[in-house]
Protein backbone atom coordinates (compact mmCIF):
# COMPACT_ATOMS: atom_id res chain seq x y z
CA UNK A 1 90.12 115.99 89.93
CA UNK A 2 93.16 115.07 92.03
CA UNK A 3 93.21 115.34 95.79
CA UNK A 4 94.70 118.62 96.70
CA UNK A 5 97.09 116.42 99.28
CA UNK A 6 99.26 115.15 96.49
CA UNK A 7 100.61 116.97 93.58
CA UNK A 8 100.02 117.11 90.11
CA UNK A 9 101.93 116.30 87.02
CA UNK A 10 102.38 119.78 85.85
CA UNK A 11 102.89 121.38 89.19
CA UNK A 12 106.15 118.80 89.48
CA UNK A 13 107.46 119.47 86.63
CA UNK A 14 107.33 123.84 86.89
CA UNK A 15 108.45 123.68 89.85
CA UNK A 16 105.80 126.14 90.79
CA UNK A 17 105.67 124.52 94.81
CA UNK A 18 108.64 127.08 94.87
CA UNK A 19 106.14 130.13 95.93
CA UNK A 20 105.03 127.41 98.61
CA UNK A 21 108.35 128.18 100.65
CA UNK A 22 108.78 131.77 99.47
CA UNK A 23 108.84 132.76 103.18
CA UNK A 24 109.63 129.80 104.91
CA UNK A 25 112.71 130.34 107.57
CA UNK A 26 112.88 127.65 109.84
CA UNK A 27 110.92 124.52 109.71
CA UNK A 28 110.87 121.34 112.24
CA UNK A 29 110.62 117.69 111.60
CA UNK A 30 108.22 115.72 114.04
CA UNK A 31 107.76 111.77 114.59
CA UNK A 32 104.14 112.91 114.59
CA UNK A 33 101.97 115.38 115.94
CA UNK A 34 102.03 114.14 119.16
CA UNK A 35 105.48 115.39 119.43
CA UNK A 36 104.82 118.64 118.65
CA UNK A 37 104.85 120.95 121.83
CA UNK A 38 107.86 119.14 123.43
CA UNK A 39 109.97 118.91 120.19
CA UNK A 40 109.75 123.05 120.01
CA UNK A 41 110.07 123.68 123.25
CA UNK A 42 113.12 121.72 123.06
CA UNK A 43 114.84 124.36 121.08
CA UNK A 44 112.56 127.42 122.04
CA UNK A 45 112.91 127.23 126.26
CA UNK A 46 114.97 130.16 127.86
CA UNK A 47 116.19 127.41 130.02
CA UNK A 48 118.13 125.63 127.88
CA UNK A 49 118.98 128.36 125.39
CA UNK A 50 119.61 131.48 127.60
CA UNK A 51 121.61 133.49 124.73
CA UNK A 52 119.21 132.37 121.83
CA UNK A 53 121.70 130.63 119.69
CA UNK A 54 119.42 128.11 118.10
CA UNK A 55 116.03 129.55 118.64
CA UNK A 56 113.44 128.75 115.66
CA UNK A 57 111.27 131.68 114.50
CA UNK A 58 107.75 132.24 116.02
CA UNK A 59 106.52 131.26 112.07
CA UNK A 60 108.41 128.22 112.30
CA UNK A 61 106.34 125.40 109.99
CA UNK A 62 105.86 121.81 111.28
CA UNK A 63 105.95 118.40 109.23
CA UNK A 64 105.50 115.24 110.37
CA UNK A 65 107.13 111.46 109.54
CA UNK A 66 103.37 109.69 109.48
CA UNK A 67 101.84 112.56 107.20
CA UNK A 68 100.67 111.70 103.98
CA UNK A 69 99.65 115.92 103.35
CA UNK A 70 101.64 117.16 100.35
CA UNK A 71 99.49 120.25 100.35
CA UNK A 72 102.35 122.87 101.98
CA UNK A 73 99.57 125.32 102.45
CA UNK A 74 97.85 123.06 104.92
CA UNK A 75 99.38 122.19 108.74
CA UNK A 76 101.77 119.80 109.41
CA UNK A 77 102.79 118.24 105.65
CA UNK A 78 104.89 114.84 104.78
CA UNK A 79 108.59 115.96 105.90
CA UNK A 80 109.31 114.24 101.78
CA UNK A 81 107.76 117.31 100.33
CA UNK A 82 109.77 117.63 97.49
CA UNK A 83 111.69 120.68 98.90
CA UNK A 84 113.75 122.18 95.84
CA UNK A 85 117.76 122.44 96.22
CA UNK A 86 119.23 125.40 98.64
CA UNK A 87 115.13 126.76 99.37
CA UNK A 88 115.54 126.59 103.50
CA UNK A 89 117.28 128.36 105.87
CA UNK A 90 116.69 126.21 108.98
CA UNK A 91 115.85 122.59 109.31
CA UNK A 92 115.13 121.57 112.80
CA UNK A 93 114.79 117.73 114.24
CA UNK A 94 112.84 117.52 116.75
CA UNK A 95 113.49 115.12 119.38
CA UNK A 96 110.83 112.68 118.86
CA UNK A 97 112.54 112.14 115.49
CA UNK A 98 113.95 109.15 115.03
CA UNK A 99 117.18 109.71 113.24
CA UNK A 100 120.07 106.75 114.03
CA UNK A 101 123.56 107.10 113.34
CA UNK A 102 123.85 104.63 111.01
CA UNK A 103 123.69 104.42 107.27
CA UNK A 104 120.41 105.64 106.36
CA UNK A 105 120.42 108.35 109.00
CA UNK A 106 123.77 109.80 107.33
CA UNK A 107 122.50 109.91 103.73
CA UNK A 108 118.89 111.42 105.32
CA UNK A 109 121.11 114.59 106.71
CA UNK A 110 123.50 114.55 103.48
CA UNK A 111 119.59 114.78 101.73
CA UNK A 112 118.78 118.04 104.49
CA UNK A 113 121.96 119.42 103.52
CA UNK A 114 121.37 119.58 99.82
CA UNK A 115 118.06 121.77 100.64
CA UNK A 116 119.33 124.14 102.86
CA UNK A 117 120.56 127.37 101.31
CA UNK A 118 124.27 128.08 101.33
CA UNK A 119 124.41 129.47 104.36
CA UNK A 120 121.46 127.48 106.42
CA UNK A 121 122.28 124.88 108.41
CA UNK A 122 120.72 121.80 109.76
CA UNK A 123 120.41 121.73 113.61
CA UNK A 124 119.63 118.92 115.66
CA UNK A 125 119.79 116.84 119.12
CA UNK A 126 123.26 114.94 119.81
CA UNK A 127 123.42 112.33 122.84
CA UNK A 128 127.00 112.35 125.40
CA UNK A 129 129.08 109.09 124.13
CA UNK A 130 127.98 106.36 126.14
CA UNK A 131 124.14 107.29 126.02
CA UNK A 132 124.25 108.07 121.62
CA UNK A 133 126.28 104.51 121.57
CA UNK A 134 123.40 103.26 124.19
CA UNK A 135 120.70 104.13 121.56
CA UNK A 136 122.68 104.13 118.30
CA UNK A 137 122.07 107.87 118.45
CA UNK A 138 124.14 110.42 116.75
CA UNK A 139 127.06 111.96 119.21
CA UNK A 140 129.26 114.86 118.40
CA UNK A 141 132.47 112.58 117.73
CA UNK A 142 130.36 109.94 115.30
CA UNK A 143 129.14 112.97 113.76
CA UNK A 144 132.28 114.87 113.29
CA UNK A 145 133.91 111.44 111.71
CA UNK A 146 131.11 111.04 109.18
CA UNK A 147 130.85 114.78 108.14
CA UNK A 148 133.47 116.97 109.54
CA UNK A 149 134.29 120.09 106.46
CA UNK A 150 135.63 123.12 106.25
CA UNK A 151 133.48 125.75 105.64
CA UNK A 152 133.90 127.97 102.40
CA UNK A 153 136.12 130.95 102.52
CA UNK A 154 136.73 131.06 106.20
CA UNK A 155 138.11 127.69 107.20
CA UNK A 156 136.13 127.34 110.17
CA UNK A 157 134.50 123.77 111.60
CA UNK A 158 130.91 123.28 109.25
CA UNK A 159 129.94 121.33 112.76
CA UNK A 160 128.81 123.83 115.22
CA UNK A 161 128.29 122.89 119.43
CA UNK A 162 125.22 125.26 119.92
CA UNK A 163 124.58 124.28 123.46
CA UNK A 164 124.21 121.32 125.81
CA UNK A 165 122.63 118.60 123.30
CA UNK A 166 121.98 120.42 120.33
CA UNK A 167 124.43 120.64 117.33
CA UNK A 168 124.25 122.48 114.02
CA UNK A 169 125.82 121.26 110.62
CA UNK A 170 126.15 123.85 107.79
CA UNK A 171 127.26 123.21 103.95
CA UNK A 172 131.35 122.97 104.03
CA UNK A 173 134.07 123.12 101.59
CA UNK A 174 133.94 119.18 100.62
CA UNK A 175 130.85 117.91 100.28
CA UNK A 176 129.62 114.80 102.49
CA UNK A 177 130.48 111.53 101.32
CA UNK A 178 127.49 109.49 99.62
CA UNK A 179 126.87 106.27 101.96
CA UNK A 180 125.93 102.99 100.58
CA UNK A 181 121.96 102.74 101.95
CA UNK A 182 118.26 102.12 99.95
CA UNK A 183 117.43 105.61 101.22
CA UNK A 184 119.55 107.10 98.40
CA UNK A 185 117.91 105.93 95.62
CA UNK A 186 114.20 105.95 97.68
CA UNK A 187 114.56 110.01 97.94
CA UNK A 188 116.72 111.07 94.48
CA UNK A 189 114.73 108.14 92.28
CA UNK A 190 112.13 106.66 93.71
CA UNK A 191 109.99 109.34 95.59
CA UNK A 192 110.12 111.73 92.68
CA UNK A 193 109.17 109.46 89.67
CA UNK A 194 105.90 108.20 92.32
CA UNK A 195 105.45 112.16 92.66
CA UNK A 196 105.02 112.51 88.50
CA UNK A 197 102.34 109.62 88.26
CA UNK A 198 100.59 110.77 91.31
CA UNK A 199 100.09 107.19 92.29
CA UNK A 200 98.94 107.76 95.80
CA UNK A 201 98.89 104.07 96.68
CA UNK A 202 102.10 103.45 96.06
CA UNK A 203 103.43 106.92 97.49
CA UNK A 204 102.26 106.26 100.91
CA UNK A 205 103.21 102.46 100.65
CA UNK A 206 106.81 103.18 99.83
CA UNK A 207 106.87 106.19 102.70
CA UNK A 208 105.92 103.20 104.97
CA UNK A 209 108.60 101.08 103.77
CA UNK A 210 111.04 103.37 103.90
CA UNK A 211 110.09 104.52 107.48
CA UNK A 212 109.72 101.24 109.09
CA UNK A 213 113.17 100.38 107.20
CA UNK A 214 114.55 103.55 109.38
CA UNK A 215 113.66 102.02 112.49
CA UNK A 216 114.62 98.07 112.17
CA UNK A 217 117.59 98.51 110.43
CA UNK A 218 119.08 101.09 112.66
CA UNK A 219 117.84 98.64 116.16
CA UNK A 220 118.59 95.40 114.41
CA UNK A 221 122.52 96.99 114.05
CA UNK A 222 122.24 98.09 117.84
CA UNK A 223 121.15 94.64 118.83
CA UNK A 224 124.17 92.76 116.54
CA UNK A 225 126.80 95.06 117.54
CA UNK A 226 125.59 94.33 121.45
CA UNK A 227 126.09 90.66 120.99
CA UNK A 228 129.22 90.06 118.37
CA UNK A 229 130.58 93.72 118.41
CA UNK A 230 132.18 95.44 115.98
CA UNK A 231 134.93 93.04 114.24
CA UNK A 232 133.41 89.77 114.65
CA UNK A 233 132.17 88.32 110.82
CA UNK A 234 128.34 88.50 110.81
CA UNK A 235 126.82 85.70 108.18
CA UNK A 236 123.25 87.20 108.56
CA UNK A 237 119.65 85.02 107.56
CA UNK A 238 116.88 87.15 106.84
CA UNK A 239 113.41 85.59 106.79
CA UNK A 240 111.27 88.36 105.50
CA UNK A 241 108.45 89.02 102.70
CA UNK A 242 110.79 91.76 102.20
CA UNK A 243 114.12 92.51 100.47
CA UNK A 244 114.28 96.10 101.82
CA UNK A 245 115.44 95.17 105.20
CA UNK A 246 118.37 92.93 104.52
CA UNK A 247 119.45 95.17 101.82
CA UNK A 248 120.28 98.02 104.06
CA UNK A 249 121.81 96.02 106.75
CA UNK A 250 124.27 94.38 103.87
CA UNK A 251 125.16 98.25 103.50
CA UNK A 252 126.10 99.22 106.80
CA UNK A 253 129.57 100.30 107.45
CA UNK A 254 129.47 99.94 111.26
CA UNK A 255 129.36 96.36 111.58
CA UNK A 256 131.66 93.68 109.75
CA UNK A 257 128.56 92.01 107.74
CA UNK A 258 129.99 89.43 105.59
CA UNK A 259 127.03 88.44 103.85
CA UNK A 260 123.27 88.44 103.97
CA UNK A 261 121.02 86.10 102.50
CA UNK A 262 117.17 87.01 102.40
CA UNK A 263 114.86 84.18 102.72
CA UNK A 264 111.23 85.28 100.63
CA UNK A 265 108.54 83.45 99.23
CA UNK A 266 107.17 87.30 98.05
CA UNK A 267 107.76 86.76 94.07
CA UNK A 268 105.76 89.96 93.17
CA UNK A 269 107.59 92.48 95.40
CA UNK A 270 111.09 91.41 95.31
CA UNK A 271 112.27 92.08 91.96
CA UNK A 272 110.72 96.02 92.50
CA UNK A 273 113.69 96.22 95.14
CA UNK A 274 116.50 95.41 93.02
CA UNK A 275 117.63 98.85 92.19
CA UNK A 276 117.64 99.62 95.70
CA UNK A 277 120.41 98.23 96.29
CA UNK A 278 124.12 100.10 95.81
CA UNK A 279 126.16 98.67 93.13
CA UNK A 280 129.05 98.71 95.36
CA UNK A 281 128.35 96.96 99.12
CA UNK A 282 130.69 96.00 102.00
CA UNK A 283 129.16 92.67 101.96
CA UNK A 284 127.61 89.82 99.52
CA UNK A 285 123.73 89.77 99.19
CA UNK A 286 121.71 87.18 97.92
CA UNK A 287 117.64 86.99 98.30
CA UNK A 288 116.67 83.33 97.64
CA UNK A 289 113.01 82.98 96.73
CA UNK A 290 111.76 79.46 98.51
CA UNK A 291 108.84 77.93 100.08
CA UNK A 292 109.35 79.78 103.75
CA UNK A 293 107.49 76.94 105.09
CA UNK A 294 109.55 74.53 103.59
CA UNK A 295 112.72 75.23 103.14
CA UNK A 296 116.90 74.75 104.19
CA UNK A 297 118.80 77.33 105.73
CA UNK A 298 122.63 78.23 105.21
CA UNK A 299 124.51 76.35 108.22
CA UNK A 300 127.06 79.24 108.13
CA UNK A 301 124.30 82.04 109.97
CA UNK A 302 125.57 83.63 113.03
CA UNK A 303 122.74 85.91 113.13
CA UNK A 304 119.37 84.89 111.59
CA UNK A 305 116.29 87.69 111.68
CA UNK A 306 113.06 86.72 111.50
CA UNK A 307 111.00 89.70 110.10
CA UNK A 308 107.76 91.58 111.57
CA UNK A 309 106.39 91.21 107.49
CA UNK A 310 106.63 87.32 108.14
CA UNK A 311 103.95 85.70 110.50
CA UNK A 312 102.63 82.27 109.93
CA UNK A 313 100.71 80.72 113.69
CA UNK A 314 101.07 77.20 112.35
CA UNK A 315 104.74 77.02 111.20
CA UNK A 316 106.64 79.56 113.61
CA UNK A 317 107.58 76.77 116.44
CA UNK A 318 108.92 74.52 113.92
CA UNK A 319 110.64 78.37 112.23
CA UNK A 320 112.22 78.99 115.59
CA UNK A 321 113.55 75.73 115.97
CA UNK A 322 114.95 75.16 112.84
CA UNK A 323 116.89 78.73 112.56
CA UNK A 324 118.32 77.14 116.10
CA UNK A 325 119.57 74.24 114.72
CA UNK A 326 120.77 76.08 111.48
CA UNK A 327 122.89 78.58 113.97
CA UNK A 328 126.87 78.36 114.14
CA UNK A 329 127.11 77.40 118.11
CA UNK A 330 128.07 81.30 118.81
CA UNK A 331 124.53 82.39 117.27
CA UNK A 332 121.33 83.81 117.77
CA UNK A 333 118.20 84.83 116.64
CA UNK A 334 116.58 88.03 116.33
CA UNK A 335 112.81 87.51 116.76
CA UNK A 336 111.02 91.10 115.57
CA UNK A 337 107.49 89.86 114.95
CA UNK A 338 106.27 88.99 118.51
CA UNK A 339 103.12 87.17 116.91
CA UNK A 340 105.32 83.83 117.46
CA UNK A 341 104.95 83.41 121.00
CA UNK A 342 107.56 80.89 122.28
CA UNK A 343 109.27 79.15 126.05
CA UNK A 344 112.88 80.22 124.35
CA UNK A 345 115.37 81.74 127.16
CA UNK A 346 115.87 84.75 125.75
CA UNK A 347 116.36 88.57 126.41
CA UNK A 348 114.56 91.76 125.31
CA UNK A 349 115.64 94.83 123.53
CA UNK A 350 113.68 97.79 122.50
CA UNK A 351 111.86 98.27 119.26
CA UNK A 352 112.53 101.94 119.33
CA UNK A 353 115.91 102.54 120.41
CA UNK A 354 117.64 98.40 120.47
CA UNK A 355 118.54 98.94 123.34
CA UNK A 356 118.81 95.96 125.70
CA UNK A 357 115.87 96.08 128.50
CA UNK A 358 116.93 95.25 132.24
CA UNK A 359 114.42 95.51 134.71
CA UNK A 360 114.47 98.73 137.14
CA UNK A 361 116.59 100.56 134.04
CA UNK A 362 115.12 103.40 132.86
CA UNK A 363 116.45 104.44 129.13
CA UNK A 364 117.36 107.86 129.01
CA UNK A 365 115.65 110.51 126.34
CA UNK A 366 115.73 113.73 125.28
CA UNK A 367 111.87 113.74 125.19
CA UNK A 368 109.81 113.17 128.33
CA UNK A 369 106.88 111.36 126.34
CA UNK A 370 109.80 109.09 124.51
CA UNK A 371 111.17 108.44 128.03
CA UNK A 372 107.83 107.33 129.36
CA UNK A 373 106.87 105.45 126.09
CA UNK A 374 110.07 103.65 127.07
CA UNK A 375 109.18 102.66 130.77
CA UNK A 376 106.20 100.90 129.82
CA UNK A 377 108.36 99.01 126.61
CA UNK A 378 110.48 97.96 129.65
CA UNK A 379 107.65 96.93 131.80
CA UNK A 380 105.68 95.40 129.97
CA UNK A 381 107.29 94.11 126.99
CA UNK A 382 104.70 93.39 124.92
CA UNK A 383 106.80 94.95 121.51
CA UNK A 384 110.10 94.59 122.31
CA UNK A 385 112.49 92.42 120.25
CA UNK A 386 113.56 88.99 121.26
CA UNK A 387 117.24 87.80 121.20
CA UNK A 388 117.13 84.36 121.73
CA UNK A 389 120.73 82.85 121.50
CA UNK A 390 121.51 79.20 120.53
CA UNK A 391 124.26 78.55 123.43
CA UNK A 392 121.22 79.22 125.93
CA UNK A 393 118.82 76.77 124.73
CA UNK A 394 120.49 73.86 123.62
């Protein structure tokens, strides 16, 4: 008998979840259930919200990033419950949710605005300029470039101002443009074929993937545009067990990315990845299968990554020091699996946000447990990601 936390075959293919969200009006997206409390009160406080203009229903329904519960009955599901097109009225992020303005983050709203109903609308936290640029957070003008419509019939703005910090985005007259990222074909091909075979294994292990892509790619873009900017040709090295990772950043349309080549001694899981990948990417991509403890690096990097999925004690000095040498004189590397413990001059950004840590700077949040989950990134820096530049430690 199949767990009743994952679907079966036949209740995929009628459609019969429908009844699940028969009476569903507003529902809110959490990081996890820790987040819970602050990310309603958020929207539901008379403080912020005096004349009620985005207030969620008291019935409002919870689901959570780290949730594996496809049961919709239950509390707090998956948010990738396979909600059908135009079933919602109101989808609320919270703001413990992680959602970057890059890529991925605009094809994960173009997804929430494919299940809202014609007339819902998707309503969520935006940052002031310099602090959604801080955090490569969503602000109202990077959101107006990337999805700015007409609504139907009237001809007003699809992108609302609801109040200080919180925007709402509603279906428009053109719809959004599709963006080149692996979350396109993870939540219209992927997801749903892993939701027919009911192969729990490889549902949650994909969720993961896809999650933890979410997060790097959107800090390892914050920590690349800090250092070379926006124009400057990026010749990216990616040292990784996994393809996923340099495959979104060759997609990103926010930084001049030339060309990535993925470094991977993982012969099993690679080839899975392949349709991943857009047919049609700002940049070359290349994964080169090799010995990772014995092999030659491009001379042409200005950015090499070395990947949380890789960690070998033994070889990671002589790692280090040969993506150094391998480094165009302007270059650096981006350590993100702080296993490797190294004497490198370096500095520190966050694993959460990218942003670079400086001691005695506090980085601002929306959510007070973020904010404080922040402080002790900055103190103690025990997860943060290491930048260590070539020009420093010659």
């Amino acid at each position: 008998m199949e767990s009743e936390l994952y679907y079966s075959n036949n209740q995929v293919h009628d459609n019969i979840y429908f009844h699940n969200i028969r009476y569903m009006t507003d529902i809110i997206f959490h990081k996890s259930s820790k987040y819970i409390e602050d990310d309603i009160d958020y929207y539901a406080s008379d403080t912020r919200d005096k004349h009620g203009a985005v207030k969620p229903s008291k019935n409002i329904k919870s689901y959570s990033l780290d949730s594996f519960n496809f049961d919709n009955h239950s509390e707090l599901p998956s948010l990738f419950y396979p909600f059908p097109k135009h079933s919602l009225d109101r989808i609320y992020l919270g703001i413990s949710f992680p959602l970057y303005a890059n890529n991925w983050g605009a094809e994960f709203l173009r997804y929430l605005m494919y299940i809202i109903k014609k007339d819902g609308a998707v309503i969520f936290p935006v940052y002031a300029e310099r602090q959604g640029v801080e955090k490569n957070y969503w602000s109202r003008s990077i959101l107006e470039v990337a999805f700015q419509s007409r609504q139907k019939w009237w001809g007003m703005s699809n992108i609302w101002a609801e109040n200080d910090g919180v925007m709402s985005m509603r279906i428009g007259k053109k719809e959004p443009k599709v963006r080149n990222s692996t979350f396109t074909y993870f939540i219209d091909k992927k997801l749903p074929s892993l939701f027919e075979t009911n192969d729990k294994d490889l549902i949650e292990s994909e969720i993961n993937n896809q999650v933890e892509n979410m997060r790097l790619s959107a800090v390892i873009e914050k920590i690349i545009l800090d250092h070379h900017g926006r124009n400057k040709k990026v010749h990216l090295g990616v040292v990784s067990d996994s393809a996923l990772l340099g495959m979104e950043l060759s997609c990103s349309d926010y930084m001049n990315i030339k060309n990535v080549e993925v470094y991977s001694d993982n012969r099993v899981d690679s080839p899975m990845y392949r349709e991943y990948l857009p047919k049609s990417i700002p940049s070359d991509y290349k994964q080169i299968l090799t010995d990772i403890n014995n092999f030659d690096l491009n001379k042409l990097h200005n950015v090499i990554l070395i990947d949380e999925k890789y960690f070998d004690e033994k070889m990671s000095a002589q790692l280090i020091d040969k993506s150094l040498s391998a480094l165009t004189e302007d270059g650096f590397i981006i350590l993100v699996n702080r296993h490797i413990d190294n004497d490198y001059k370096s500095k520190h950004h966050s694993h959460t946000v990218g942003t670079q840590l400086k001691e005695g700077y506090d980085i601002p949040h929306y959510s007070d447990l973020i904010f404080k989950e922040l402080q002790e990134e900055n103190e103690n820096r025990a997860t943060a990601v290491q930048v260590i530049h070539k020009k420093d430690n010659v």
